[in-house]
Every structure is written in C-alpha cells, then in structure tokens.
Protein backbone atom coordinates (compact mmCIF):
# COMPACT_ATOMS: atom_id res chain seq x y z
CA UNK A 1 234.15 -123.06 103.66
CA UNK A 2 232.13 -123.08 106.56
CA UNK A 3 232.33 -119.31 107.37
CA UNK A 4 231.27 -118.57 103.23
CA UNK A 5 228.44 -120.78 103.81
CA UNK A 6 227.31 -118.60 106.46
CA UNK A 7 228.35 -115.66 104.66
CA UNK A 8 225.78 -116.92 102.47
CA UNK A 9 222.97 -118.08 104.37
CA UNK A 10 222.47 -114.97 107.03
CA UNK A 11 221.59 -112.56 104.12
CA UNK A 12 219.38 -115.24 102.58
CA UNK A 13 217.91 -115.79 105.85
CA UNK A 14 217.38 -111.87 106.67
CA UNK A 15 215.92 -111.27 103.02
CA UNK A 16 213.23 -113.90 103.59
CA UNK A 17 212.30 -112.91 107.07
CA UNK A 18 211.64 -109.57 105.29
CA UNK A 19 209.73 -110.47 102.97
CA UNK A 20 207.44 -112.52 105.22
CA UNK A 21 206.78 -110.02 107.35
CA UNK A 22 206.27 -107.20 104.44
CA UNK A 23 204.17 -109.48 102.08
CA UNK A 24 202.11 -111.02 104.55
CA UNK A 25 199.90 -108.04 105.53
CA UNK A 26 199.06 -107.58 101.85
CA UNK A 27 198.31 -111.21 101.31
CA UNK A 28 196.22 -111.33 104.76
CA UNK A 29 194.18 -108.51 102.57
CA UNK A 30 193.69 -110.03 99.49
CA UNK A 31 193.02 -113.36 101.55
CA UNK A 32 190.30 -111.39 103.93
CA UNK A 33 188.54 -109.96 100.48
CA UNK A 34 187.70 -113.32 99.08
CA UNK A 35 186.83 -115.37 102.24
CA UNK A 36 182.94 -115.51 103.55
CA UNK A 37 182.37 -113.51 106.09
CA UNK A 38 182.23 -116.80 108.10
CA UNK A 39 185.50 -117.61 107.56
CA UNK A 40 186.28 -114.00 108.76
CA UNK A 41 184.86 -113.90 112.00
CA UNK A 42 185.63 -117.35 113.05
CA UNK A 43 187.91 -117.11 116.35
CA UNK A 44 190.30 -119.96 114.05
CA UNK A 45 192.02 -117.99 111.48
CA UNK A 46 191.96 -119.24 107.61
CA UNK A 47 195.08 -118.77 106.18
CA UNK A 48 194.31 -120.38 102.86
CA UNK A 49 190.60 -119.62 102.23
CA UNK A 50 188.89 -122.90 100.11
CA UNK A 51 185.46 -121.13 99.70
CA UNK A 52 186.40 -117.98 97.30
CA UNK A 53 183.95 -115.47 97.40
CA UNK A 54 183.82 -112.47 95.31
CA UNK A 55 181.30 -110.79 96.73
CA UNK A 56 182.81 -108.28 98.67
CA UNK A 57 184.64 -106.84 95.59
CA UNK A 58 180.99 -106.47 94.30
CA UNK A 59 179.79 -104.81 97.14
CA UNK A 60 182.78 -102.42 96.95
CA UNK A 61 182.58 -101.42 93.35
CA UNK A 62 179.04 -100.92 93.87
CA UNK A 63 179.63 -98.27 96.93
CA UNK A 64 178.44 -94.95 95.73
CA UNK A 65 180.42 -92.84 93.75
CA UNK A 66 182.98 -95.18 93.58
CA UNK A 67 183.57 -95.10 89.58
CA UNK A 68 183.72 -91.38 89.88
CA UNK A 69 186.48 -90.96 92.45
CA UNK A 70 188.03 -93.85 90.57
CA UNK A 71 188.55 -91.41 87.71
CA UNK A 72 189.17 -88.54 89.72
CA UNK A 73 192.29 -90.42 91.36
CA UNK A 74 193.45 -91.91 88.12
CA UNK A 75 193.17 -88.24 86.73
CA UNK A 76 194.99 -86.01 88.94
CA UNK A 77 198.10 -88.60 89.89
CA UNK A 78 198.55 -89.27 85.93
CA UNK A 79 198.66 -85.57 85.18
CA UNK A 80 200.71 -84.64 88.06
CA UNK A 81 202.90 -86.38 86.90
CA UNK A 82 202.82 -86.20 83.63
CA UNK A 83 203.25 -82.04 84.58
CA UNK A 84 206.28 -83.38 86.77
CA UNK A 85 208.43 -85.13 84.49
CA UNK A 86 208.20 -82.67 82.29
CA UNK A 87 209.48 -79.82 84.16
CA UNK A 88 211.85 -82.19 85.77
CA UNK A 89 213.46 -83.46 82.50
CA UNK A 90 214.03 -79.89 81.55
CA UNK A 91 214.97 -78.71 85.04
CA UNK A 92 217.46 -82.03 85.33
CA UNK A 93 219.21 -80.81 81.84
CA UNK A 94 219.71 -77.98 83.00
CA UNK A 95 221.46 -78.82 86.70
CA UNK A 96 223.64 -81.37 84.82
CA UNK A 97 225.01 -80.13 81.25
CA UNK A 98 225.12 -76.28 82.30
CA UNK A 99 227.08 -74.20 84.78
CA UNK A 100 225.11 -71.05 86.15
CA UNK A 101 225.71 -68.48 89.07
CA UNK A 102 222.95 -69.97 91.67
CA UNK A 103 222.94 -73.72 90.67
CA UNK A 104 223.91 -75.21 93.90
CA UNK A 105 221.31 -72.93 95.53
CA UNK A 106 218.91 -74.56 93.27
CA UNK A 107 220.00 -78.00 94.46
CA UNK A 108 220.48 -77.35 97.69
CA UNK A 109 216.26 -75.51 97.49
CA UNK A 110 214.98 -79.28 96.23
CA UNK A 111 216.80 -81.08 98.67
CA UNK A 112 215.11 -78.80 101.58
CA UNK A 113 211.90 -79.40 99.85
CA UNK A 114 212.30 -82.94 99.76
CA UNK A 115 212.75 -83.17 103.49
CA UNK A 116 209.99 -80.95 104.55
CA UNK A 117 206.71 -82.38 105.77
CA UNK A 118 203.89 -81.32 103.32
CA UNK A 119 201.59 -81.85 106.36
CA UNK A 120 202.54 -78.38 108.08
CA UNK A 121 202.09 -76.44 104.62
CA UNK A 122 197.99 -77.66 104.64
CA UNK A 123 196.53 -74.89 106.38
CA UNK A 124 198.74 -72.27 104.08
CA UNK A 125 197.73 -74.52 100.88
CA UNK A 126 194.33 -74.41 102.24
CA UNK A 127 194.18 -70.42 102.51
CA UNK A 128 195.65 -70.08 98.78
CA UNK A 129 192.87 -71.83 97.09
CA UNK A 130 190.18 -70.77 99.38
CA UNK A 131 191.30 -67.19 98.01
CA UNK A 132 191.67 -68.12 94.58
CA UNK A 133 188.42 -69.75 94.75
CA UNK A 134 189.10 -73.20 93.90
CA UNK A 135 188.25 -75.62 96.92
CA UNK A 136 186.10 -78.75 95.48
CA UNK A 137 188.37 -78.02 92.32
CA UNK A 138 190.68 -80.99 90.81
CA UNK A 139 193.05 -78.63 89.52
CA UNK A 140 194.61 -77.60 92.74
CA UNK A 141 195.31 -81.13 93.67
CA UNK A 142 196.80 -81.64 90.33
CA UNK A 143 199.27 -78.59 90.89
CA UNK A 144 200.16 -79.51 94.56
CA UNK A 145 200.42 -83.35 93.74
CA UNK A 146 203.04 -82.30 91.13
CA UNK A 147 205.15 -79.99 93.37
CA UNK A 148 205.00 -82.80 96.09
CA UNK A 149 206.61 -84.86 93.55
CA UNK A 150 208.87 -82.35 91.54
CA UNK A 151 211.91 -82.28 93.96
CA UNK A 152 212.38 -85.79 94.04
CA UNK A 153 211.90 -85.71 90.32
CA UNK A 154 214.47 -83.28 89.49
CA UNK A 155 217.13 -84.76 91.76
CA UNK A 156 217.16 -88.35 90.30
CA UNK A 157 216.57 -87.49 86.99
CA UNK A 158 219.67 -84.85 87.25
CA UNK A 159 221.87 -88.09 88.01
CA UNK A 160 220.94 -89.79 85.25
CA UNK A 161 221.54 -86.90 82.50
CA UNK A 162 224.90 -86.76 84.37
CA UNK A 163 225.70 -90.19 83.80
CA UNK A 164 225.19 -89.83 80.61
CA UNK A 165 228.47 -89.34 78.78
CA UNK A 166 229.30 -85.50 77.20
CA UNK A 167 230.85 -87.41 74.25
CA UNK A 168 227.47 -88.76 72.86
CA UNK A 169 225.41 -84.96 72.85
CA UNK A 170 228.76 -83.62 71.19
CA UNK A 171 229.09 -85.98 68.77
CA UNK A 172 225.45 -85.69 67.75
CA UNK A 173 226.07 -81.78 67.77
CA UNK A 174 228.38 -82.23 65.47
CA UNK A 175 226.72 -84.20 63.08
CA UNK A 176 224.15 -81.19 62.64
CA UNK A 177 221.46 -81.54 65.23
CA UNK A 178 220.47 -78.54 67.70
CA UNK A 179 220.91 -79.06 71.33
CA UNK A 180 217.39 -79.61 71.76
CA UNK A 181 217.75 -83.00 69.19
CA UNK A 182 220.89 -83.87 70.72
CA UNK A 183 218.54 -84.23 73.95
CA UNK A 184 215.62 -85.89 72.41
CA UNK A 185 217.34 -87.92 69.97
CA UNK A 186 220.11 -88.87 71.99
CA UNK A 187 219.86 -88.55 76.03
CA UNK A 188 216.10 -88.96 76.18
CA UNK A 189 216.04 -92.41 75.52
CA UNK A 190 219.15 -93.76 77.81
CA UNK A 191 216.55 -92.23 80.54
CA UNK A 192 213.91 -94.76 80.30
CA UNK A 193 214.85 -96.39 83.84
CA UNK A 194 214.98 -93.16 85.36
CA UNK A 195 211.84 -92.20 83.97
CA UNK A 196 210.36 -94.85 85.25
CA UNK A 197 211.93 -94.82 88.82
CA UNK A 198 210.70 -91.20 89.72
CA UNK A 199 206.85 -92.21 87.48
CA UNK A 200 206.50 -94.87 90.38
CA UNK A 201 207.61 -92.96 92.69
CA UNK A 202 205.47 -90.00 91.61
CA UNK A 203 202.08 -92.49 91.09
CA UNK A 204 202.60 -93.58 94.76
CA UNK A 205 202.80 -90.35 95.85
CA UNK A 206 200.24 -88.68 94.65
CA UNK A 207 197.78 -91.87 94.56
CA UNK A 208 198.05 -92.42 97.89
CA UNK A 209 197.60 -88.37 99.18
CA UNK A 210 195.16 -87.75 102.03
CA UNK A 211 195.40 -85.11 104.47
CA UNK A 212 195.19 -82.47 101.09
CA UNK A 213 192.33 -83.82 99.40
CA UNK A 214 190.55 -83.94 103.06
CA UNK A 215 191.14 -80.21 103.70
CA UNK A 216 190.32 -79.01 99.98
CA UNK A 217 187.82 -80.85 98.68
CA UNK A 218 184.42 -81.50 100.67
CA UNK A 219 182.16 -82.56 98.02
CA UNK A 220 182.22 -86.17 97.49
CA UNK A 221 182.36 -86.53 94.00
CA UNK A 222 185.73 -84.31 94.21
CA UNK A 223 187.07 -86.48 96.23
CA UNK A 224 189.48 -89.48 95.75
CA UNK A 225 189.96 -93.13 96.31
CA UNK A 226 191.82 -92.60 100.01
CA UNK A 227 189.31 -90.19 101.31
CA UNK A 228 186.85 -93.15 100.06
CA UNK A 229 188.66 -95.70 101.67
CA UNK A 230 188.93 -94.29 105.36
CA UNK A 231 185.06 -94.34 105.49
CA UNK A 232 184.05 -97.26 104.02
CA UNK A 233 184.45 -99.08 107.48
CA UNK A 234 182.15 -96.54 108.76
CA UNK A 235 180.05 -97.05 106.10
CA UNK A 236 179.66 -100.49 105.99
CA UNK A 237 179.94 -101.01 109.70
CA UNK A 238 182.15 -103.91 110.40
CA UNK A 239 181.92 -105.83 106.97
CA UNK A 240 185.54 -106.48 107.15
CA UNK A 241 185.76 -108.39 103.79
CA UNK A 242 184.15 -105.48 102.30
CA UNK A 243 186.28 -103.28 103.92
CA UNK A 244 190.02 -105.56 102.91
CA UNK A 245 187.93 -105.61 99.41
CA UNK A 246 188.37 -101.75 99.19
CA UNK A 247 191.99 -102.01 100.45
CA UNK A 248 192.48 -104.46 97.71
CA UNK A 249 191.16 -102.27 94.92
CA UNK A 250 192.70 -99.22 95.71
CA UNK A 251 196.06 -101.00 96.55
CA UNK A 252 196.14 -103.15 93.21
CA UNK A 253 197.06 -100.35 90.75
CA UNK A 254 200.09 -99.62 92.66
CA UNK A 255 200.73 -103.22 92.55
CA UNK A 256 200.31 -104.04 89.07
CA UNK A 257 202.55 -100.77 88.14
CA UNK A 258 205.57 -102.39 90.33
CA UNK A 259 205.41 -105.45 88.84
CA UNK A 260 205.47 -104.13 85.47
CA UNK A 261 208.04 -101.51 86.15
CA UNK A 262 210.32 -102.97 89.50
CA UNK A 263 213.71 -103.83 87.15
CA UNK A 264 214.06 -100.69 85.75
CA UNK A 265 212.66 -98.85 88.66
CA UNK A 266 215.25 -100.13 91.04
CA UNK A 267 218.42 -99.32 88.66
CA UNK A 268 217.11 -96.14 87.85
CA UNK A 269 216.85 -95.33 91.63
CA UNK A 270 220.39 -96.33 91.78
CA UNK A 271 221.68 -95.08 88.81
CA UNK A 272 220.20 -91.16 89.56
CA UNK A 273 221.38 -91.99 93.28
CA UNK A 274 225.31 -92.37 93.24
CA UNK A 275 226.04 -90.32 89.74
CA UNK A 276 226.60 -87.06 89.12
C-alpha cells in the first residue's frame, strides 16, 4: 500500500511543480499589466495586486498602428492556415489510402523539412521576394507561414486518415458515392481532433513568426504583432506594465484558442502520432 501511495503521489507531485513553474511567468504578466506602476517598481513584490488598473491595456491598444498590425497578424496566420490544411488534407489522403512509386520519399522529404531550422533559409527567402518584387507585401508571409506549417500538417493528419478504418470508405463506395464523397461524407468528419491539433499548432506558428516578417517587411503598417511587441519597450521606455500589457494582448489569442480547443488538440496529437 505504501509503495502505490507513492506510486501515486511522485507524479502528482512532478505535474504540479510543472505547472507552477510554467504558469507562473504568464500569470506574473497578466499580474504586472493590471498593477500601478507603483506596485511595479516597489523593491516588495505584489503577488496578488488589490489596486487593478487597466490602464496600461489602454495605453497599449492606443500605441500606433496597433489595430492595423492586429489585422495584419490575424490575416496572414488564419489564411496560412487555412491554405495549409487544405493541401494537407489532400496530401494526407493521399500518403495513407494510396500506394505510389516515391511515397516514402515523400515522407521521408516532410520529415527533413520538419527538422530544419527556417532561420538559415531567411536570407534565400529574402532574395526570392526581393526578385519577385514583393518585400512590404502580406502575401509572401502568407505563403512562407503556410509551408512552415505544411510538413507538420501533412504528417499528423496522414495518421489520422490511417486510423481511420478501410471498411467505412468501402462501404460508402459501395452504396454509390465517388471517392471524393466517401472522403467528405465519411473520413472528413472523424478528423475533427486532428484538425484541430495541427490548426493550433499552425496558429502558434505562424502567430508567433519573427525573424521573417523582420527581414521582409520594413514598413510598419506591414508589419505584425511580434515585430510590434519587441519595440514597445523601446518605445515606451521602461513602462513595464505597459510593456507586460502588450505581452498580454498578443499572448491572449493563443490562450483563449487552447482553452477552447486543448481536449481535442491533445488526442488528435496522439492519435496522428502512434497510427499509421
């Protein structure tokens, strides 16, 4: 009895330590953003601010251009990918439910470009849309957001069509639809988790993107939220609830998406991890 108990308890104990030290940065953020700046600067630190202050939030959203690269964020992560699972769910099909000279090749091409550090490509990316003529564009973010994203994509999502059994697309087949309804009709909804795994993976991705959107776009109203956030200290000087106020704001999408989507997230990681 005594070693379950501890059987018990050490996990329990490990999983809470971990979550302290995770959740505490982002609640010394939120924390920072609605103190007074008193409170801030004090040599005593206020763990649990009484005076709330929202202030800093309105200095923040009131930072120029802020609205703009708001949209301009929300625009080219949704449409990358958007673009990505799109390709992927084809692409995924396709690895899973047919047998072609090449395939592993194919597999083998998305795990290589899953591993490799998009940082060393900038300078390359950079040349290519200098030439095409498209620096201070959206588009090219949008395109290179969705490749970042695409391998990663493909890979889960080809688990999950896998796990799905033959039987189901044969039956429905036989019943009188095309291949293309057996897919929609039939394995496209079982992929919802999946679906959502590789959206949140792709939103994080592509929200939080810096060194590309530094080299390619200059102007400031091409920019995005990151490039935003790593000069608003500057800006601002050392208003540091101003500054945890940004944080905040451009963290709490990403936030709100996980809690809305962390079930099926997790067993469609899984699930697209160890099948197929």
């Amino acid at each position: 009895m005594k070693r379950s108990l501890i059987g018990r308890l050490w996990p329990n104990a490990t999983a809470a330590v971990l979550f302290v030290v995770f959740a505490f940065p982002v609640y010394w953020m939120f924390a920072t953003a609605l103190k007074p700046t008193g409170d801030i600067v004090t040599e005593d630190p206020v763990f649990f601010p009484t005076d709330v202050t929202f202030g800093h939030f309105a200095k923040a959203v009131d930072a120029d251009h802020f609205w703009t690269l708001v949209g301009n964020s929300l625009t080219v992560t949704i449409l990358a990918v958007l673009f990505a699972l799109v390709i992927a769910l084809l692409a995924s099909f396709a690895l899973a439910r047919m047998r072609f000279r090449g395939r592993r090749g194919f597999l083998l091409t998305f795990m290589i470009a899953q591993m490799a550090p998009w940082e060393v490509m900038v300078i390359a990316i950079y040349m290519i849309v200098r030439d095409a003529e498209m620096l201070d564009s959206l588009v090219p973010l949008t395109v290179f957001y969705m490749i970042m994203v695409l391998p990663f994509t493909i890979l889960t999502l080809r688990g999950y069509v896998a796990a799905v059994p033959k039987e189901l697309e044969e039956s429905a087949m036989v019943d009188g639809c095309t291949r293309g309804q057996a897919f929609v009709r039939v394995i496209f909804p079982l992929l919802a988790p999946g679906l959502m795994a590789t959206s949140l993976f792709g939103f994080i991705t592509a929200w939080n993107e810096f060194p590309l959107v530094l080299i390619l776009n200059k102007g400031v109203e091409k920019q995005t939220l990151p490039l935003w956030l790593s000069s608003f200290q500057t800006t601002f000087g050392d208003d540091w609830g101003a500054t945890m106020a940004a944080a905040s704001l451009f963290a709490l999408p990403i936030l709100v998406l996980f809690v809305f989507l962390q079930r099926k997230a997790v067993s469609g990681l899984t699930t697209g991890a160890v099948k197929g």
